[in-house]
PDB file of N, CA and C in Angstrom:
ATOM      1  N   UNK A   1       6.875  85.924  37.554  1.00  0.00           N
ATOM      2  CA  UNK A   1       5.524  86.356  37.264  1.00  0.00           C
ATOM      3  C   UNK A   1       5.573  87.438  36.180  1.00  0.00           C
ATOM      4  N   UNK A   2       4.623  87.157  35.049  1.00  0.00           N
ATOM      5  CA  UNK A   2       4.774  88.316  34.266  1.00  0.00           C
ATOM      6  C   UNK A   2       3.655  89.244  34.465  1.00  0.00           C
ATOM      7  N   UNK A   3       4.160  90.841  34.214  1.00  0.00           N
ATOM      8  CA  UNK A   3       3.713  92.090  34.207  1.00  0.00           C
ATOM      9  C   UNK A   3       2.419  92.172  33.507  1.00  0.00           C
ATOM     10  N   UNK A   4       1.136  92.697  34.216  1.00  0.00           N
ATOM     11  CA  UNK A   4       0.037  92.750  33.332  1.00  0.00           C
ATOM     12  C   UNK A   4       0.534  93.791  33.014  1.00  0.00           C
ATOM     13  N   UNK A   5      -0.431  94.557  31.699  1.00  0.00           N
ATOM     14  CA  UNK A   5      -0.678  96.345  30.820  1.00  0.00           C
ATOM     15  C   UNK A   5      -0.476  97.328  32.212  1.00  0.00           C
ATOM     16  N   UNK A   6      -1.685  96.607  32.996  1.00  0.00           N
ATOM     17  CA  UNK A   6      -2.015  97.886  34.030  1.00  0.00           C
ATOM     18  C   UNK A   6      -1.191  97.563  35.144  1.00  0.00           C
ATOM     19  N   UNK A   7      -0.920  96.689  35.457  1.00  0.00           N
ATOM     20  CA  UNK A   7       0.379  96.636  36.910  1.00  0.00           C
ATOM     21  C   UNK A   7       1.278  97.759  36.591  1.00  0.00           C
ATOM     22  N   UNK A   8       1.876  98.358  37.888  1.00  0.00           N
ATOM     23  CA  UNK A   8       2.657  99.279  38.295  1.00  0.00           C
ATOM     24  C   UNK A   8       4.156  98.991  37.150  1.00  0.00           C
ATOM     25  N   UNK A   9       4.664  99.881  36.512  1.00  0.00           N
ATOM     26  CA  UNK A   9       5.975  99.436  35.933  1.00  0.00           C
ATOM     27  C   UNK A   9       6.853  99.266  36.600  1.00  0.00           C
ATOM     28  N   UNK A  10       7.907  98.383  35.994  1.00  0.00           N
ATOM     29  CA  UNK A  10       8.589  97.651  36.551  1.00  0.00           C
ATOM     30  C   UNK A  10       9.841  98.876  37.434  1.00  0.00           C
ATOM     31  N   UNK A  11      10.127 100.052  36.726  1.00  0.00           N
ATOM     32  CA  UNK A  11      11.255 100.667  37.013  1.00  0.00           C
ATOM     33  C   UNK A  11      10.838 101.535  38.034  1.00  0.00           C
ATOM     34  N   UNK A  12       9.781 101.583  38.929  1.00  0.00           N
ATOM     35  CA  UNK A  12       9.534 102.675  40.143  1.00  0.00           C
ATOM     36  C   UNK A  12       8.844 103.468  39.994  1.00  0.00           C
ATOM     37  N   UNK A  13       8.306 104.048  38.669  1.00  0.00           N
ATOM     38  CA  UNK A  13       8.504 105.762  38.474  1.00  0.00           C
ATOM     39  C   UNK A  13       6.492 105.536  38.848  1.00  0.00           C
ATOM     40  N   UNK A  14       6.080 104.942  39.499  1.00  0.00           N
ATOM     41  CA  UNK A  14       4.595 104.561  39.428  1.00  0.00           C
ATOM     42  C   UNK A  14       3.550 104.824  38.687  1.00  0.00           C
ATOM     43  N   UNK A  15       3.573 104.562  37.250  1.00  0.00           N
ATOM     44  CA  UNK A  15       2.905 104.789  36.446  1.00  0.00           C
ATOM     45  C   UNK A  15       2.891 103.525  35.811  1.00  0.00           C
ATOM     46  N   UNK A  16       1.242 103.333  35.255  1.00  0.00           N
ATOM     47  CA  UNK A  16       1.250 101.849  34.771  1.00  0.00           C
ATOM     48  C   UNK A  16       2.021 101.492  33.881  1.00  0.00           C
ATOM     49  N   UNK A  17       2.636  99.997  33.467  1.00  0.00           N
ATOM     50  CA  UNK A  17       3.032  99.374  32.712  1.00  0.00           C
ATOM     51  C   UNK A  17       3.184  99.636  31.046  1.00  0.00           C
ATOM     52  N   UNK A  18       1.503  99.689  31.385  1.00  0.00           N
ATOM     53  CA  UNK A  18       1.222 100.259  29.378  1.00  0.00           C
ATOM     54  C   UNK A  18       1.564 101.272  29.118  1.00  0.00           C
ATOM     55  N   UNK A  19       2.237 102.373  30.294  1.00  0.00           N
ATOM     56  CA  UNK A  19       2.277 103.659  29.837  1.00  0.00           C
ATOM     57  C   UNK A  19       3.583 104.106  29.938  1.00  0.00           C
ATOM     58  N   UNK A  20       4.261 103.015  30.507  1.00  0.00           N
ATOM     59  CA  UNK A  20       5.386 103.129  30.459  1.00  0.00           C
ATOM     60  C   UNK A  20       6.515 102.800  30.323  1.00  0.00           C
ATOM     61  N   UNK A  21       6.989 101.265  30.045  1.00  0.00           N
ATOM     62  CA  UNK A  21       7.586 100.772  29.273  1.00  0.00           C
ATOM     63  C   UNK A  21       7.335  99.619  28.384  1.00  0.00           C
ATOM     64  N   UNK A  22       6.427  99.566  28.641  1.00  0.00           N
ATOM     65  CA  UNK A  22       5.466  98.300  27.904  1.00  0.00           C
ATOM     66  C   UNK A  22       6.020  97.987  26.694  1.00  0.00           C
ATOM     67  N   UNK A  23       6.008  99.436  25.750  1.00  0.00           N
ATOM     68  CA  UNK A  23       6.120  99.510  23.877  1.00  0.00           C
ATOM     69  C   UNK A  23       7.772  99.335  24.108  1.00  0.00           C
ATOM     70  N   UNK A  24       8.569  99.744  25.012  1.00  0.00           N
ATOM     71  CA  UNK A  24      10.429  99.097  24.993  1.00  0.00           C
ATOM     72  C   UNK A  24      10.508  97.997  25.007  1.00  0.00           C
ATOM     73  N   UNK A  25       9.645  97.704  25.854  1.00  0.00           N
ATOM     74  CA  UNK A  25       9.896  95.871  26.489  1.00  0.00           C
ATOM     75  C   UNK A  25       9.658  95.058  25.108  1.00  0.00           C
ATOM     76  N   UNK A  26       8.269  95.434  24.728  1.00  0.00           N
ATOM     77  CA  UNK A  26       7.894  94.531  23.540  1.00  0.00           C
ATOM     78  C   UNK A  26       9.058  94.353  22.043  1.00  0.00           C
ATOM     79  N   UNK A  27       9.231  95.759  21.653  1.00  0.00           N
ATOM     80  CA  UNK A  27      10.541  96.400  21.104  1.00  0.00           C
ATOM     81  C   UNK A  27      11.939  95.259  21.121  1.00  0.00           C
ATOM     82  N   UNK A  28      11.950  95.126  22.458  1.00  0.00           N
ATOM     83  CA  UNK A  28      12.933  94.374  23.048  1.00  0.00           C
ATOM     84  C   UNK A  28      13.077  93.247  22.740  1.00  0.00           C
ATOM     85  N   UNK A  29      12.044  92.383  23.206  1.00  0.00           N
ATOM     86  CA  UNK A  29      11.360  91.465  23.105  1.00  0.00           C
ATOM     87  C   UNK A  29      11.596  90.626  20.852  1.00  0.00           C
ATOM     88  N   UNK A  30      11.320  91.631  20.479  1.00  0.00           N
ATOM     89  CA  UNK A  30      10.972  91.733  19.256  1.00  0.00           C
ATOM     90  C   UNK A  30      12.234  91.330  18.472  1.00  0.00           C
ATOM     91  N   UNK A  31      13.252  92.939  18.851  1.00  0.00           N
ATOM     92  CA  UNK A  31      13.979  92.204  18.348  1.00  0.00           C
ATOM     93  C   UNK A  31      15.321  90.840  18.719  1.00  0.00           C
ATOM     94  N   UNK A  32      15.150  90.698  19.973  1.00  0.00           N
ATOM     95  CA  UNK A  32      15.783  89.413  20.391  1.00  0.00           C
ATOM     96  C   UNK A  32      15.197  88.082  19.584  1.00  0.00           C
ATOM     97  N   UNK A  33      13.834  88.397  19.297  1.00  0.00           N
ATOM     98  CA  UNK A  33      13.455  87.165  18.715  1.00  0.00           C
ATOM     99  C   UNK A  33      14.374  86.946  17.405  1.00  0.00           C
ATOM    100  N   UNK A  34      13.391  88.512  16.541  1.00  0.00           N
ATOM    101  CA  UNK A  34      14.634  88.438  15.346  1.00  0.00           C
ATOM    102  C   UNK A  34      15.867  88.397  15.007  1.00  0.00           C
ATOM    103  N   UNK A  35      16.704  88.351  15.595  1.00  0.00           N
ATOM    104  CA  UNK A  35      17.891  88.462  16.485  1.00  0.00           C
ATOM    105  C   UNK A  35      18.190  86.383  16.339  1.00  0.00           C
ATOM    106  N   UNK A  36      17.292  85.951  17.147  1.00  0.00           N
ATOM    107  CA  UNK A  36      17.647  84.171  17.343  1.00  0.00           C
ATOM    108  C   UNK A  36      17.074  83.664  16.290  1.00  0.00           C
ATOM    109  N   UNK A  37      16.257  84.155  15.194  1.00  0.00           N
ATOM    110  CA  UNK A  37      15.673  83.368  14.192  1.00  0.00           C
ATOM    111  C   UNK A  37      16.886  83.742  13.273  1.00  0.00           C
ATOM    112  N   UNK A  38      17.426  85.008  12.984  1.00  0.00           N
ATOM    113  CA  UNK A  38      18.490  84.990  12.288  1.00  0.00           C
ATOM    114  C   UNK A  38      19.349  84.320  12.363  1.00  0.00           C
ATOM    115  N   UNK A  39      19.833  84.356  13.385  1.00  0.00           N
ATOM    116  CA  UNK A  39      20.948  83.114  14.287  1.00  0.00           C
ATOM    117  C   UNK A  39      20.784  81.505  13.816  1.00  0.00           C
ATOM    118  N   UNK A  40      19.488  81.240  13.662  1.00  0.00           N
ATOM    119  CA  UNK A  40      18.667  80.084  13.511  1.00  0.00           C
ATOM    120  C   UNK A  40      18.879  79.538  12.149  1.00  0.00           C
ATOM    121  N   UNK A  41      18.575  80.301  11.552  1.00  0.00           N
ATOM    122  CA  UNK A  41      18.509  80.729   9.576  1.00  0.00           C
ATOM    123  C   UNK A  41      19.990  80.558   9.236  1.00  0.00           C
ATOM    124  N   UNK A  42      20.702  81.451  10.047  1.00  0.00           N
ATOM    125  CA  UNK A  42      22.303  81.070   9.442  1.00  0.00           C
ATOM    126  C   UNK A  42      22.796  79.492  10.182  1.00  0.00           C
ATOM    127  N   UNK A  43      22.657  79.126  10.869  1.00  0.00           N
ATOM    128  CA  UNK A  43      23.315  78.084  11.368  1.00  0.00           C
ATOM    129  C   UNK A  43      22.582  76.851  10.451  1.00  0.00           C
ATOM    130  N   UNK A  44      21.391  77.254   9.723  1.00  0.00           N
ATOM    131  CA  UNK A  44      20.535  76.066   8.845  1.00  0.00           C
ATOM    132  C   UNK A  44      21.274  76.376   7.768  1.00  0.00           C
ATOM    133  N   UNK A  45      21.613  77.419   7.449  1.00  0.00           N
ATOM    134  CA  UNK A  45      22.514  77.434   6.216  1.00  0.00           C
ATOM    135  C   UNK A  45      23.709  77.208   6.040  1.00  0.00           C
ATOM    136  N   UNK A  46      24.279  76.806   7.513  1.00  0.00           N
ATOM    137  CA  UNK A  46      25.592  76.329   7.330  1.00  0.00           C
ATOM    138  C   UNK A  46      25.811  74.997   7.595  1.00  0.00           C
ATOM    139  N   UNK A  47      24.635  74.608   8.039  1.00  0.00           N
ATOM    140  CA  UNK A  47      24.409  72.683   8.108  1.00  0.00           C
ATOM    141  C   UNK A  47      24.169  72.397   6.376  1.00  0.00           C
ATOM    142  N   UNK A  48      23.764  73.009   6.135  1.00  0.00           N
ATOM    143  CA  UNK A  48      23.149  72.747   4.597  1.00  0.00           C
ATOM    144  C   UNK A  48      24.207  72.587   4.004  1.00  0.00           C
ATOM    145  N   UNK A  49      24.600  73.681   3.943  1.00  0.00           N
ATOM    146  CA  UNK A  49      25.964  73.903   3.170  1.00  0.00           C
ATOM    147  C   UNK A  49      27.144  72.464   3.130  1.00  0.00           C
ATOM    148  N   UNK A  50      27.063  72.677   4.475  1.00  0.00           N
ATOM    149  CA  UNK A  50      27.953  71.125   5.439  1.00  0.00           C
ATOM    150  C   UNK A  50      27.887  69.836   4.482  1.00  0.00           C
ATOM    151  N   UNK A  51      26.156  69.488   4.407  1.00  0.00           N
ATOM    152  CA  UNK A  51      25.892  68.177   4.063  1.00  0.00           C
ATOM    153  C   UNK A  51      25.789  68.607   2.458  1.00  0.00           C
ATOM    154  N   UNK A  52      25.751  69.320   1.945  1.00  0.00           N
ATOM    155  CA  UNK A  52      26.110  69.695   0.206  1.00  0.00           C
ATOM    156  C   UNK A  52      27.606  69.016  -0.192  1.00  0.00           C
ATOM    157  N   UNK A  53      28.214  69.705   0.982  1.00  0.00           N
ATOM    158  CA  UNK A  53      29.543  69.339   0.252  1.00  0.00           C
ATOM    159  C   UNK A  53      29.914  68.327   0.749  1.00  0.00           C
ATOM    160  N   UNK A  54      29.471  67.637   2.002  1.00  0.00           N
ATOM    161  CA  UNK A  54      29.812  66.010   2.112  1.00  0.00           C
ATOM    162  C   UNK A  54      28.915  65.252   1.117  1.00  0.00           C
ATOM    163  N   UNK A  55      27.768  65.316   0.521  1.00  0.00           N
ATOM    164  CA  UNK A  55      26.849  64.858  -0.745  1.00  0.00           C
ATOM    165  C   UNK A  55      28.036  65.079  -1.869  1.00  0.00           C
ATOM    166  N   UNK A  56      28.823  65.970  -2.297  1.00  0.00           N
ATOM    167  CA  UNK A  56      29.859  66.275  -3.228  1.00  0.00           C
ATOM    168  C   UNK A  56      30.594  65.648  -3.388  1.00  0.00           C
ATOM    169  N   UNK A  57      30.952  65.243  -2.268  1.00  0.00           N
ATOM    170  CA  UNK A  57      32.496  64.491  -1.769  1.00  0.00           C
ATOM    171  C   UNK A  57      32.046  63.297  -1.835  1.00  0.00           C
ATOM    172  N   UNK A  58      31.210  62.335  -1.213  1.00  0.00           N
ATOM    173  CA  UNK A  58      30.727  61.242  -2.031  1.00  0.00           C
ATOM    174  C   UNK A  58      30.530  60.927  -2.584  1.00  0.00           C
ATOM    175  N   UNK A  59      29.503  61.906  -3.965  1.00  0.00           N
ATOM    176  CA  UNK A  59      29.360  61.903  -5.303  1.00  0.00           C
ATOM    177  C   UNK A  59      30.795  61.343  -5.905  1.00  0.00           C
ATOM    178  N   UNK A  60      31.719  62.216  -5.730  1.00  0.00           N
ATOM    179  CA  UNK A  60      32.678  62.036  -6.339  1.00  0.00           C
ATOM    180  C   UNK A  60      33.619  60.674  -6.052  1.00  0.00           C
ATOM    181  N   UNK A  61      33.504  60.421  -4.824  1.00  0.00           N
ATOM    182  CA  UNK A  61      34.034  58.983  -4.626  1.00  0.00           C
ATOM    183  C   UNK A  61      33.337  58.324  -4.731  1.00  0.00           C
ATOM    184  N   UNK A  62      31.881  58.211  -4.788  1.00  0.00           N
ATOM    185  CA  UNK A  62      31.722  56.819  -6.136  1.00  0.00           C
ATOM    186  C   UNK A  62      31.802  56.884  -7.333  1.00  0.00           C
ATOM    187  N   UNK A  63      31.908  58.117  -8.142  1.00  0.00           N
ATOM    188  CA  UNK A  63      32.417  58.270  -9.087  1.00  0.00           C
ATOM    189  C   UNK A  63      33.531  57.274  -9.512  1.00  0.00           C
ATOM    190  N   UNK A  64      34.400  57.232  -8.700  1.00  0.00           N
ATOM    191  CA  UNK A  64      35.882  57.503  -8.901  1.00  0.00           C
ATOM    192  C   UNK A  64      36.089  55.782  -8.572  1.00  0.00           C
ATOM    193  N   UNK A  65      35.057  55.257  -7.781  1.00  0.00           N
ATOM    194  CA  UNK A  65      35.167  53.988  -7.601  1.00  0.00           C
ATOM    195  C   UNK A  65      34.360  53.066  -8.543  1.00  0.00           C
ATOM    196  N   UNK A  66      33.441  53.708  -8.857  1.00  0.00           N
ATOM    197  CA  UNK A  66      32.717  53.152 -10.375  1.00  0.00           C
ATOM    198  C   UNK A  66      33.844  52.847 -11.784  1.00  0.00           C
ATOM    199  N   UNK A  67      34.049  54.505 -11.532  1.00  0.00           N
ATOM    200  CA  UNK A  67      35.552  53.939 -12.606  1.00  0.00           C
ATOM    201  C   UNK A  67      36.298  53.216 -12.211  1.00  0.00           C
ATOM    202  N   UNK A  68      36.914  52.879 -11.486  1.00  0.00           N
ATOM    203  CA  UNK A  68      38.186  51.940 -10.715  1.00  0.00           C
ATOM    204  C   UNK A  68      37.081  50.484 -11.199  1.00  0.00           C
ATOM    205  N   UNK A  69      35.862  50.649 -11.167  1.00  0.00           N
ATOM    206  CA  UNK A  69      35.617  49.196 -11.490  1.00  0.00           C
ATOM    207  C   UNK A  69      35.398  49.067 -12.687  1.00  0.00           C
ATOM    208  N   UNK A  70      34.828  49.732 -13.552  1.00  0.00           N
ATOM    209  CA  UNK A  70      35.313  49.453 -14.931  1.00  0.00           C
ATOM    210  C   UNK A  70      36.264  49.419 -15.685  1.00  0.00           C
ATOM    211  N   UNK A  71      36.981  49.974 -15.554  1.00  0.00           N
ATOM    212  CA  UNK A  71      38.800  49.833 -15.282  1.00  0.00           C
ATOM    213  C   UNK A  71      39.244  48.655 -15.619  1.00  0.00           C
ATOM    214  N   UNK A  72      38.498  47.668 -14.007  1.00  0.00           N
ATOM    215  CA  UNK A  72      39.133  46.354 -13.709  1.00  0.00           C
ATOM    216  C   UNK A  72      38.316  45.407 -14.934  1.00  0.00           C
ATOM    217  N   UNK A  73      37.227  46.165 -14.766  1.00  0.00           N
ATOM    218  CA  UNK A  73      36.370  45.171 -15.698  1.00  0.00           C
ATOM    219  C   UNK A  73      36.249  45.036 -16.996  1.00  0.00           C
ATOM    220  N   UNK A  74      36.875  45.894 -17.439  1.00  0.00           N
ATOM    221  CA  UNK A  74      37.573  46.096 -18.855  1.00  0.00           C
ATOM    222  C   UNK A  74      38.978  45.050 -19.247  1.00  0.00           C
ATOM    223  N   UNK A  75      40.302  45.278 -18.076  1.00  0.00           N
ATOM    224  CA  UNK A  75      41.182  44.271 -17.943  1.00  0.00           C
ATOM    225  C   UNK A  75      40.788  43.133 -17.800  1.00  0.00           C
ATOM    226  N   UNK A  76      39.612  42.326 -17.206  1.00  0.00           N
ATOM    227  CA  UNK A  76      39.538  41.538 -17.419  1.00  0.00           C
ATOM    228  C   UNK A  76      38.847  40.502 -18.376  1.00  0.00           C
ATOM    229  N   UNK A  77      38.170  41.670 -18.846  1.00  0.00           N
ATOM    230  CA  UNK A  77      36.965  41.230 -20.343  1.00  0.00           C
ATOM    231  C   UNK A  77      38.283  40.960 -21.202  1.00  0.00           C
ATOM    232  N   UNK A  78      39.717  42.261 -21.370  1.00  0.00           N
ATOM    233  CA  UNK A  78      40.960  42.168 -22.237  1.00  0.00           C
ATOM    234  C   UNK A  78      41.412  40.663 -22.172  1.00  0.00           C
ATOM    235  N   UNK A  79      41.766  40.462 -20.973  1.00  0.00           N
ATOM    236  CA  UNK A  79      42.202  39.225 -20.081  1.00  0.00           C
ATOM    237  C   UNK A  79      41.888  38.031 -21.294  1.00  0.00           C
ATOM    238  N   UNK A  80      40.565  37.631 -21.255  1.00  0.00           N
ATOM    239  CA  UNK A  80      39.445  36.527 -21.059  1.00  0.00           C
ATOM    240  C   UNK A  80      39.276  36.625 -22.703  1.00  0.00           C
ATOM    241  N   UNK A  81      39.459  37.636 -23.343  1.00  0.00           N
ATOM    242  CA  UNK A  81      39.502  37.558 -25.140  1.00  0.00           C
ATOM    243  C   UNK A  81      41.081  36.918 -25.587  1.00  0.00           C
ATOM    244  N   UNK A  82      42.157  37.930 -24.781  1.00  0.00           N
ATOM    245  CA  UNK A  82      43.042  37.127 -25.174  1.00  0.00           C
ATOM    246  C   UNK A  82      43.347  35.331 -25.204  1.00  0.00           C
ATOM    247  N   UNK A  83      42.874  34.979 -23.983  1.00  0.00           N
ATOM    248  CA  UNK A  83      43.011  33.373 -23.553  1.00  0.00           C
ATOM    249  C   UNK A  83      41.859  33.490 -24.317  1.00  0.00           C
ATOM    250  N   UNK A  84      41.173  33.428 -24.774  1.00  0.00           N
ATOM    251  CA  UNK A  84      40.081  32.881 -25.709  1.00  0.00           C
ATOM    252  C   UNK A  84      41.048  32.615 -27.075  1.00  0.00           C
ATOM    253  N   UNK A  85      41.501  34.023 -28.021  1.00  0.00           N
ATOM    254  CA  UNK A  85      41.874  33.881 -28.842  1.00  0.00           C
ATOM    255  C   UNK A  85      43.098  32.363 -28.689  1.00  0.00           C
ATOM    256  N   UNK A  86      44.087  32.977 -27.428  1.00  0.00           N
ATOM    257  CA  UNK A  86      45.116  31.841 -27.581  1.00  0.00           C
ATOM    258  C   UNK A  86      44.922  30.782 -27.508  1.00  0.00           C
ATOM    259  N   UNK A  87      43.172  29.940 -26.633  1.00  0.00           N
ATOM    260  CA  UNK A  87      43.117  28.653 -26.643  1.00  0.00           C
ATOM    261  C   UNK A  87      41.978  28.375 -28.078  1.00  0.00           C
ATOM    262  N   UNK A  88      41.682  29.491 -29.001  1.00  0.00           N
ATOM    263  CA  UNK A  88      41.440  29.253 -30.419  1.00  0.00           C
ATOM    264  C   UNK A  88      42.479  28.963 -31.335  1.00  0.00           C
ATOM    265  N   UNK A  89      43.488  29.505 -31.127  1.00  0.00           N
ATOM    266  CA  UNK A  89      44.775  29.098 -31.965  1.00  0.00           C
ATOM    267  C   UNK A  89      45.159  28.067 -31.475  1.00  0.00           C
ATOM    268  N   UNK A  90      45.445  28.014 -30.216  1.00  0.00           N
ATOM    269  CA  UNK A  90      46.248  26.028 -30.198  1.00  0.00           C
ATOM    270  C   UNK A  90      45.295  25.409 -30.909  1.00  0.00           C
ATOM    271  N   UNK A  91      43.828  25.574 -30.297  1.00  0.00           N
ATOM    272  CA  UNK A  91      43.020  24.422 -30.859  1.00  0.00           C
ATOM    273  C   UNK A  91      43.082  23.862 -32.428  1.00  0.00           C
ATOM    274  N   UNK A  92      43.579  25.205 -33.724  1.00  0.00           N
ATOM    275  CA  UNK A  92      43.221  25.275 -35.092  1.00  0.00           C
ATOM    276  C   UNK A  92      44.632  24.820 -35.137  1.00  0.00           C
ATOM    277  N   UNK A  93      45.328  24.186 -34.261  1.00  0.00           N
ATOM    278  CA  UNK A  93      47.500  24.287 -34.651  1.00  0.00           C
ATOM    279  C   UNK A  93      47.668  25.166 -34.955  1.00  0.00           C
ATOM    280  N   UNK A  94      47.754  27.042 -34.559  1.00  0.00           N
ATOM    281  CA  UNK A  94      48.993  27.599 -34.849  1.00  0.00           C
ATOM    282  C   UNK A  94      49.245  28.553 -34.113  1.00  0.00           C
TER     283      UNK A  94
END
């Protein structure tokens, strides 16, 4: 059950609530929040961070596999001119 303003405070000393620890509690209260939103804020910034550099790391391996295919696809364009040229020369005899 929570403490109204005017209910008796919580610590004995019988004086109401509002008059007597009310402004700690809230205080309290206050900064625990700020306290878990910070907590909150850094742990979003370290997911972030996380998926940046796995976004990086993929970037770069398709990079790296894009090239690997032009690469191939270059050797084989090389490939496919040479046997061109060589079945142009048998064809002319020489």
């Amino acid at each position: 059950m929570k403490l109204g303003r005017n209910d008796p405070c919580h610590c004995g000393s019988g004086k109401k609530y509002k008059y007597c620890h009310y402004q700690a509690d809230r205080e309290a209260e206050a900064k625990a929040f700020a306290e878990a939103e910070a907590e909150r804020a850094r742990l979003a910034a370290e997911q972030a961070a996380e998926a940046d550099d796995e976004t990086a790391e993929r970037a770069g391996e398709q990079h790296e596999e894009h090239h690997r295919n032009h690469v191939h696809a270059d050797r084989q364009w090389a490939g496919n001119v040479r046997s061109v040229r060589t079945l142009r020369g048998a064809q002319r005899g020489g």
